[in-house]
PDB file of N, CA and C in Angstrom:
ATOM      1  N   UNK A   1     -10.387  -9.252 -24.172  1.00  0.00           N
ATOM      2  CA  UNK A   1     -10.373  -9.870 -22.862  1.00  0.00           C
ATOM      3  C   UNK A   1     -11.784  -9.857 -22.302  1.00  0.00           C
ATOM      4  N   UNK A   2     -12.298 -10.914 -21.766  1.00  0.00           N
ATOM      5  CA  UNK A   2     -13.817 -11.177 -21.218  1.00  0.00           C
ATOM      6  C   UNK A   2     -13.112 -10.482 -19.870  1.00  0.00           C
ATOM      7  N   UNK A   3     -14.421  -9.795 -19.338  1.00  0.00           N
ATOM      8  CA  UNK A   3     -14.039  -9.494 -17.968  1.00  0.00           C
ATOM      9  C   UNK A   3     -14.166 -10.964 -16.585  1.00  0.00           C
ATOM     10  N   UNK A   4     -14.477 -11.475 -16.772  1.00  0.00           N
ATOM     11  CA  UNK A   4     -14.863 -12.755 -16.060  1.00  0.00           C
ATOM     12  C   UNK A   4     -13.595 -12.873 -15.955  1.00  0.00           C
ATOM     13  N   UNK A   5     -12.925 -12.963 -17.136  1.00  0.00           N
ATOM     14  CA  UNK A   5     -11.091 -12.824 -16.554  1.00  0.00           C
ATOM     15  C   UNK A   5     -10.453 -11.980 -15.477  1.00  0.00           C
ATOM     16  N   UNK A   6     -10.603 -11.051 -15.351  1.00  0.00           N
ATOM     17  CA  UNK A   6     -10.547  -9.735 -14.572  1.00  0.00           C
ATOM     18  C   UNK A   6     -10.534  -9.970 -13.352  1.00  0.00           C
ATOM     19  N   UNK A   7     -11.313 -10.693 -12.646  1.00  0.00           N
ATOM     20  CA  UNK A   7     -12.117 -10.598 -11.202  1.00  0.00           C
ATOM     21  C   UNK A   7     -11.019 -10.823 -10.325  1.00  0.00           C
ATOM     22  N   UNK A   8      -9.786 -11.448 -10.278  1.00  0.00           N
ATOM     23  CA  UNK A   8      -8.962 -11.953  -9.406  1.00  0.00           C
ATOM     24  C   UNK A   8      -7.498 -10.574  -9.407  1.00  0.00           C
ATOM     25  N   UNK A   9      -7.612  -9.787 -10.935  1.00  0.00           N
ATOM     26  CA  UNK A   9      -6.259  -8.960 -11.243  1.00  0.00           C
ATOM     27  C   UNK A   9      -6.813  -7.268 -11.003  1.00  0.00           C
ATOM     28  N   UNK A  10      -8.144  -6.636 -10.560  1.00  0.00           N
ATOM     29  CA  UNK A  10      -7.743  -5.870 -10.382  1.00  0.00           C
ATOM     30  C   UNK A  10      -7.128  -4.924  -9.455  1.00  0.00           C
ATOM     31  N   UNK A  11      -7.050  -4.919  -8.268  1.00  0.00           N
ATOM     32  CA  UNK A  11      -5.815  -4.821  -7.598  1.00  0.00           C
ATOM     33  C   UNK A  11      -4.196  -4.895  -7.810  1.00  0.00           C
ATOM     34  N   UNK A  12      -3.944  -6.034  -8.757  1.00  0.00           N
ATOM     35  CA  UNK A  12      -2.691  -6.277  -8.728  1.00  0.00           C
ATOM     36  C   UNK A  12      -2.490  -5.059  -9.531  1.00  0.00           C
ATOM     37  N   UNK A  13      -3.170  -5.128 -10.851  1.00  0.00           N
ATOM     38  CA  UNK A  13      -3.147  -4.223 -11.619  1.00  0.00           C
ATOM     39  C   UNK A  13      -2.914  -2.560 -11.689  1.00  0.00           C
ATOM     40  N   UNK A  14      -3.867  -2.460 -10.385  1.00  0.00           N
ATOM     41  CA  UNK A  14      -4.014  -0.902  -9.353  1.00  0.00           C
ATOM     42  C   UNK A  14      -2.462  -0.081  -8.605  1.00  0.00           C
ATOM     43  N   UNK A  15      -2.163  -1.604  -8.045  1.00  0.00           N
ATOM     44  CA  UNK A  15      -0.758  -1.681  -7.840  1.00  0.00           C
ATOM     45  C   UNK A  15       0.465  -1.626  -8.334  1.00  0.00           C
ATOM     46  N   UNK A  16       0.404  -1.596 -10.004  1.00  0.00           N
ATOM     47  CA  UNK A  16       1.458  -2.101 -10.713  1.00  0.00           C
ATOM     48  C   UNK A  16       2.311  -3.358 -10.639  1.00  0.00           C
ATOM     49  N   UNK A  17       1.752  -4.493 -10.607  1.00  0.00           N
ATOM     50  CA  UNK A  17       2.123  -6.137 -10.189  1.00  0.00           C
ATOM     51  C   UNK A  17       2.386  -6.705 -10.767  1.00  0.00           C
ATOM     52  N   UNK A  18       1.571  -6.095 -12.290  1.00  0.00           N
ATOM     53  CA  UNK A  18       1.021  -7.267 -13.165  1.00  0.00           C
ATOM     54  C   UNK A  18       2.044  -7.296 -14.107  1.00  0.00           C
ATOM     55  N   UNK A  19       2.571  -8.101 -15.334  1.00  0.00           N
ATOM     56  CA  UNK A  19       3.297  -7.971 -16.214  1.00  0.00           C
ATOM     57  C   UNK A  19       3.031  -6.895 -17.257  1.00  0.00           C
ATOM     58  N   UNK A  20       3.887  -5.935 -17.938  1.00  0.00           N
ATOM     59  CA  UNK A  20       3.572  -5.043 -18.991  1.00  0.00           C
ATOM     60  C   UNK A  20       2.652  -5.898 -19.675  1.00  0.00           C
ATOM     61  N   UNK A  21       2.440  -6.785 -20.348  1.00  0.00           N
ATOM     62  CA  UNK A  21       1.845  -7.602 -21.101  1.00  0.00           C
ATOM     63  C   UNK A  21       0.230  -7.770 -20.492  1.00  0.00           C
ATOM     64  N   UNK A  22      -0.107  -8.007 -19.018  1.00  0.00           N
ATOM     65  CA  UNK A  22      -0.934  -8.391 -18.446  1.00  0.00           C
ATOM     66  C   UNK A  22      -1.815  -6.896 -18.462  1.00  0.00           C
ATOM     67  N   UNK A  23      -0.929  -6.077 -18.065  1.00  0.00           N
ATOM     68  CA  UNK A  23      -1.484  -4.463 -17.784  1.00  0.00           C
ATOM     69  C   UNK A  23      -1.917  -4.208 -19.085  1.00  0.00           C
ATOM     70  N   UNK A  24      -1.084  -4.041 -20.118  1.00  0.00           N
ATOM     71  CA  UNK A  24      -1.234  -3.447 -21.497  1.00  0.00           C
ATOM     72  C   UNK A  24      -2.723  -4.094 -21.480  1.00  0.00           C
ATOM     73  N   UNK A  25      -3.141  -5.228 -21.746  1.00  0.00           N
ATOM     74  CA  UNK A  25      -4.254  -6.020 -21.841  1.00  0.00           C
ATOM     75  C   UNK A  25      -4.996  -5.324 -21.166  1.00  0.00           C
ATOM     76  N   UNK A  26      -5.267  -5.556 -19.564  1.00  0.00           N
ATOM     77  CA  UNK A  26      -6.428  -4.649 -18.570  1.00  0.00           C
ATOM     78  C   UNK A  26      -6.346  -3.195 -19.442  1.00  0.00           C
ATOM     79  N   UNK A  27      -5.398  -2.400 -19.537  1.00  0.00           N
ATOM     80  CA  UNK A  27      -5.859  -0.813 -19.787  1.00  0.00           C
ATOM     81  C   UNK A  27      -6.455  -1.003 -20.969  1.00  0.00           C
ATOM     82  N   UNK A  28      -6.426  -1.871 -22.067  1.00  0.00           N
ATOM     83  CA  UNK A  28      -6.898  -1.775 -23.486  1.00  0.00           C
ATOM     84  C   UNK A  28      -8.453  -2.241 -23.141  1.00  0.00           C
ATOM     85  N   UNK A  29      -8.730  -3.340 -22.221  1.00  0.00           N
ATOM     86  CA  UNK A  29     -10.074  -3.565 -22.071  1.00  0.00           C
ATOM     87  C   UNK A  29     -10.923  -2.756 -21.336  1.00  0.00           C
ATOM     88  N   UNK A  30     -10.650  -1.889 -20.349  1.00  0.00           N
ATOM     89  CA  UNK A  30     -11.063  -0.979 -19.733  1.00  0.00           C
ATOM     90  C   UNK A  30     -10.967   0.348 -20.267  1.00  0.00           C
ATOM     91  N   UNK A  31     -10.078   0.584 -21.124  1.00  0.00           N
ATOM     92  CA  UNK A  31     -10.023   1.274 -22.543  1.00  0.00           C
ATOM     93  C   UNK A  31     -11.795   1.416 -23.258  1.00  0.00           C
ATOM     94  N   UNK A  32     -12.211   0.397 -23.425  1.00  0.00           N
ATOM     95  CA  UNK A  32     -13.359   0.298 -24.152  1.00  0.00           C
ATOM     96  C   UNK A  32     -14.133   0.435 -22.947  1.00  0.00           C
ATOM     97  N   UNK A  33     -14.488   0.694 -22.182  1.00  0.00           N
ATOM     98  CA  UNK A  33     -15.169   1.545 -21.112  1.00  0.00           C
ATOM     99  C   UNK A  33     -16.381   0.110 -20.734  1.00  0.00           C
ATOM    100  N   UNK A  34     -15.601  -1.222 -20.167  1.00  0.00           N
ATOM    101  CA  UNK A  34     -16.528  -1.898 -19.555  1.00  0.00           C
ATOM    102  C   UNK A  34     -17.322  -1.789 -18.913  1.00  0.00           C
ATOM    103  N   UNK A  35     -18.831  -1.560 -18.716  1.00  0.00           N
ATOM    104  CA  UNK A  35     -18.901  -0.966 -17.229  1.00  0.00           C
ATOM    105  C   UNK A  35     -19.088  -1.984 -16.104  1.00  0.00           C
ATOM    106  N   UNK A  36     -18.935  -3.410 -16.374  1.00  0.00           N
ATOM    107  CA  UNK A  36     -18.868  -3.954 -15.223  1.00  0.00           C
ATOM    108  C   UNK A  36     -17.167  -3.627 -14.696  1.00  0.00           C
ATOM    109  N   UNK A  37     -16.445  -3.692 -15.558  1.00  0.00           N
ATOM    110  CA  UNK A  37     -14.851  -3.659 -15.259  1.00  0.00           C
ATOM    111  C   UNK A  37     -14.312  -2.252 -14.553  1.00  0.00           C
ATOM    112  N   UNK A  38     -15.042  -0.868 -15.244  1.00  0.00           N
ATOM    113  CA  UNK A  38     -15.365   0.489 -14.935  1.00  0.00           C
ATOM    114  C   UNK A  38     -15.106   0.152 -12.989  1.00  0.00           C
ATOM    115  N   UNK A  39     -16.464  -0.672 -12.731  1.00  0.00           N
ATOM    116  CA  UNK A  39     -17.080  -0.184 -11.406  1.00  0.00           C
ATOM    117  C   UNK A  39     -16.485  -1.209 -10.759  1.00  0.00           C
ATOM    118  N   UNK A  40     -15.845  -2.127 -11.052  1.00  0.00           N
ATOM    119  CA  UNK A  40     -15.012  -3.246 -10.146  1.00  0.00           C
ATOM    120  C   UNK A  40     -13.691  -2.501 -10.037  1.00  0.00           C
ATOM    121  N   UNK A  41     -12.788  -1.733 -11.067  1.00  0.00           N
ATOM    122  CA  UNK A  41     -12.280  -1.025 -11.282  1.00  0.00           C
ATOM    123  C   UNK A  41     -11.936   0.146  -9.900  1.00  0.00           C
ATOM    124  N   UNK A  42     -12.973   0.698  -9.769  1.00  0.00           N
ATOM    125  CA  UNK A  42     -12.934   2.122  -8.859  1.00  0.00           C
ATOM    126  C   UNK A  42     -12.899   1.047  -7.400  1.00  0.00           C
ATOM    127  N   UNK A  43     -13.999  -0.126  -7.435  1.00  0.00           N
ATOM    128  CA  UNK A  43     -14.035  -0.304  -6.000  1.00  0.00           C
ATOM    129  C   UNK A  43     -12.502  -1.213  -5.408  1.00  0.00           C
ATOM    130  N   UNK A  44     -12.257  -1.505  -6.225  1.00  0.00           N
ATOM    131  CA  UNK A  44     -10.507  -2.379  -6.291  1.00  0.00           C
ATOM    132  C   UNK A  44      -9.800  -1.167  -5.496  1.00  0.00           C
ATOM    133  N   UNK A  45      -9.824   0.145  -6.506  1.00  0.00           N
ATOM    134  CA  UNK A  45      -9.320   1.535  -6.039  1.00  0.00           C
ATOM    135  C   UNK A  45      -9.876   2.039  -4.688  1.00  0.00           C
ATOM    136  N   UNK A  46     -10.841   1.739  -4.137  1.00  0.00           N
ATOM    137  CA  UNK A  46     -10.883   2.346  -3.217  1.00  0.00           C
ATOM    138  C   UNK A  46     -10.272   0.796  -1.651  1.00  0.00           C
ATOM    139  N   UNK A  47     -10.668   0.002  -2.442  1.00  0.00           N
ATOM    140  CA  UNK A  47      -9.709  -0.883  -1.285  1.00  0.00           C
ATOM    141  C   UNK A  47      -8.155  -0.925  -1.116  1.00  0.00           C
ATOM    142  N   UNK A  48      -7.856  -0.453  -2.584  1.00  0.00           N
ATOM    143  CA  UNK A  48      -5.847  -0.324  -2.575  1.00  0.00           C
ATOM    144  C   UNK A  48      -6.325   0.624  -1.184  1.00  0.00           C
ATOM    145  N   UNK A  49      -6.659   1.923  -1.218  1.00  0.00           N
ATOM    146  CA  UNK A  49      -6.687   3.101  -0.680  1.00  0.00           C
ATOM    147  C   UNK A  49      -6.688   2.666   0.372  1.00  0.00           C
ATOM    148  N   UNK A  50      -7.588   2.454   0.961  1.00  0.00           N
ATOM    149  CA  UNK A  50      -7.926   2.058   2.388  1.00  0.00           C
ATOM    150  C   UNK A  50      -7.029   1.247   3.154  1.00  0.00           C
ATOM    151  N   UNK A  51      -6.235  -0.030   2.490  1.00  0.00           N
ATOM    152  CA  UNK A  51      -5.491  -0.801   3.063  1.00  0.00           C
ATOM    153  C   UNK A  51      -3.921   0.048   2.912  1.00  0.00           C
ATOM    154  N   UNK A  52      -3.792   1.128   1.769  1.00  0.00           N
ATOM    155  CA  UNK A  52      -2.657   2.110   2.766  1.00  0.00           C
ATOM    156  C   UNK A  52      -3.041   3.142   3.337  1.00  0.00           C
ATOM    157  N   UNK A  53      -4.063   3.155   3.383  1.00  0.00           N
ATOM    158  CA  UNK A  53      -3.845   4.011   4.370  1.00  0.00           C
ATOM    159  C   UNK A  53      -3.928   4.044   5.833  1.00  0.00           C
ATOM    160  N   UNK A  54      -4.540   2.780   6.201  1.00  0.00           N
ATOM    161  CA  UNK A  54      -4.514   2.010   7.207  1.00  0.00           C
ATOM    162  C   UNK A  54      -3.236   1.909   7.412  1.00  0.00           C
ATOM    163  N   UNK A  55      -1.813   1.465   6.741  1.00  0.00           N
ATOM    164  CA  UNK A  55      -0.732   1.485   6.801  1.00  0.00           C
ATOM    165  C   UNK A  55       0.199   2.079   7.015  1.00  0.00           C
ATOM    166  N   UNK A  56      -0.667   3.381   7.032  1.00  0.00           N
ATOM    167  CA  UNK A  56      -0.042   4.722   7.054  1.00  0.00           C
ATOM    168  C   UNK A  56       0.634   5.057   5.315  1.00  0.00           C
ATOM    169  N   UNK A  57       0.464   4.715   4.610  1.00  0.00           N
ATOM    170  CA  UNK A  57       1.253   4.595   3.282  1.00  0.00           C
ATOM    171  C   UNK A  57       0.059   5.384   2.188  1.00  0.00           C
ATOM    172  N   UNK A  58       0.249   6.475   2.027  1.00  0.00           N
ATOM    173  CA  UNK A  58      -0.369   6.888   0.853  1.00  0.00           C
ATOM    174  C   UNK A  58       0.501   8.179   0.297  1.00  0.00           C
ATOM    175  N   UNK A  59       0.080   8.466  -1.414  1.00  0.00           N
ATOM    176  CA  UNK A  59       0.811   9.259  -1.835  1.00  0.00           C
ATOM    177  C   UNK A  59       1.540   8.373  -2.947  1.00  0.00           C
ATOM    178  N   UNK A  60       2.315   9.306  -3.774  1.00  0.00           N
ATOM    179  CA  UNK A  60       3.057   8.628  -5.238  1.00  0.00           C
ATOM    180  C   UNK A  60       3.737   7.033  -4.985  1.00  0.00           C
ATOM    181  N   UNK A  61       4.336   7.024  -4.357  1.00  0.00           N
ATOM    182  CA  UNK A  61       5.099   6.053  -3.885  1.00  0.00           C
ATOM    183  C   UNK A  61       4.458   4.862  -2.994  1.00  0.00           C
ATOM    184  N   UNK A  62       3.554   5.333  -2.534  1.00  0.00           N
ATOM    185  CA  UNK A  62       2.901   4.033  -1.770  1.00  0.00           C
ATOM    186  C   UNK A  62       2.778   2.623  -2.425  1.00  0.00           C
ATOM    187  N   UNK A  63       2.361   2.554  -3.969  1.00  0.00           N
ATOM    188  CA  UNK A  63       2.143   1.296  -4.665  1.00  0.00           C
ATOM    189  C   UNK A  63       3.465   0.592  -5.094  1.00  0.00           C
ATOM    190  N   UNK A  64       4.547   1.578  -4.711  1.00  0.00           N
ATOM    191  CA  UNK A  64       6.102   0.487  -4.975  1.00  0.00           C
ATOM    192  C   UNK A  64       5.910  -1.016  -4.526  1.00  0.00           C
ATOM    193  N   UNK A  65       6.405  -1.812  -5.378  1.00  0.00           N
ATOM    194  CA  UNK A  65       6.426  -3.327  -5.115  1.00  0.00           C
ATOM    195  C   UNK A  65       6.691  -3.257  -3.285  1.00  0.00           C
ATOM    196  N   UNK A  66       8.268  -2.754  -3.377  1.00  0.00           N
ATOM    197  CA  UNK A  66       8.940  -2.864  -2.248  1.00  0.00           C
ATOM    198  C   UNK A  66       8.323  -2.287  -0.388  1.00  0.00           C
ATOM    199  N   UNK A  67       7.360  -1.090  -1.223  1.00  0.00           N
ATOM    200  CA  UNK A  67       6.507  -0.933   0.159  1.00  0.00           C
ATOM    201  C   UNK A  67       5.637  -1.567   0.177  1.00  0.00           C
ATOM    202  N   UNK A  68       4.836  -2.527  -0.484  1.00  0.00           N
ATOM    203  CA  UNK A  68       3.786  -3.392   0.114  1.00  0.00           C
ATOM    204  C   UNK A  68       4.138  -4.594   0.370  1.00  0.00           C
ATOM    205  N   UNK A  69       5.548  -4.735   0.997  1.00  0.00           N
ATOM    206  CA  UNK A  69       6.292  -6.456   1.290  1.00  0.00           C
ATOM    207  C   UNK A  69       5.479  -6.076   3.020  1.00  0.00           C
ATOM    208  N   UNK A  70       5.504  -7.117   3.333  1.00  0.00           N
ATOM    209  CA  UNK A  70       4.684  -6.869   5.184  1.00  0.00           C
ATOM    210  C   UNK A  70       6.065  -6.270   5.682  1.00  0.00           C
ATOM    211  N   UNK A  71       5.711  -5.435   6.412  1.00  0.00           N
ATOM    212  CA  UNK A  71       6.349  -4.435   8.214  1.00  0.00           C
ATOM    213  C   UNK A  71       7.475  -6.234   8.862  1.00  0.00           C
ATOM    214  N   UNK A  72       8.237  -5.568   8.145  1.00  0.00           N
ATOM    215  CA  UNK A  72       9.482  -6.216   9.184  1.00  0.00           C
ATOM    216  C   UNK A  72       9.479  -7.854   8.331  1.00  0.00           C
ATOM    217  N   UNK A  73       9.723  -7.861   7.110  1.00  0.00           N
ATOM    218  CA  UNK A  73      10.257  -9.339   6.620  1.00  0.00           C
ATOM    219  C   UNK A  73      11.045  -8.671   4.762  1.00  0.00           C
ATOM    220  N   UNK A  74      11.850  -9.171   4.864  1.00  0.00           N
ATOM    221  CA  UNK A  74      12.344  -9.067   3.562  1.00  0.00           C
ATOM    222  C   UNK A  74      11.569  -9.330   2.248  1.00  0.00           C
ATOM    223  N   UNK A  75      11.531  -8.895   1.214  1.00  0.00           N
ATOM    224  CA  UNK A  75      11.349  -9.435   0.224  1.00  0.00           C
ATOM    225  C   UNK A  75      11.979 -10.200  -0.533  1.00  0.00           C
ATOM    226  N   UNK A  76      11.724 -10.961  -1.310  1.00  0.00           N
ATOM    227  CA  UNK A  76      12.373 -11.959  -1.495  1.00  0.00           C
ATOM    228  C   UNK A  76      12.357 -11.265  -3.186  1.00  0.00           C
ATOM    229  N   UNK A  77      13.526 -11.698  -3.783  1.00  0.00           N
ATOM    230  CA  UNK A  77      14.212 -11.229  -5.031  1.00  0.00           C
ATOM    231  C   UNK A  77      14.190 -12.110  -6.442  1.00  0.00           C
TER     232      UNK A  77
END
């Protein structure tokens, strides 16, 4: 995987979003210790962070699909 691919999934990825298939891929390329992917990587991680915790949402459970639907609308199935 070129990282140029990357630039739009890591977050989703951070989150658990992505398809087993999509993930398996990111961890195998970041596996080989990209370091542009490395450091896009951590800063992805520190924006998941920030936007729960702004939310009040941090801890094991914070990245559930179901807690990052917006405050007061259903998710859709």
């Amino acid at each position: 995987m070129d990282s140029r691919h990357l630039e739009d999934v890591y977050e989703l990825y951070l989150l658990g979003l992505l398809s087993a298939e999509e993930s398996s891929s990111i961890a195998e390329h970041v596996g080989r210790s990209c370091p542009h992917c490395l450091a896009r990587l951590r800063e992805a991680a520190r924006a998941v962070y920030a936007v729960l915790l702004a939310r009040g949402q941090t801890g094991r459970q914070a990245c559930a699909p179901s807690r990052m639907a917006p405050r007061g609308r259903k998710r859709r199935r």
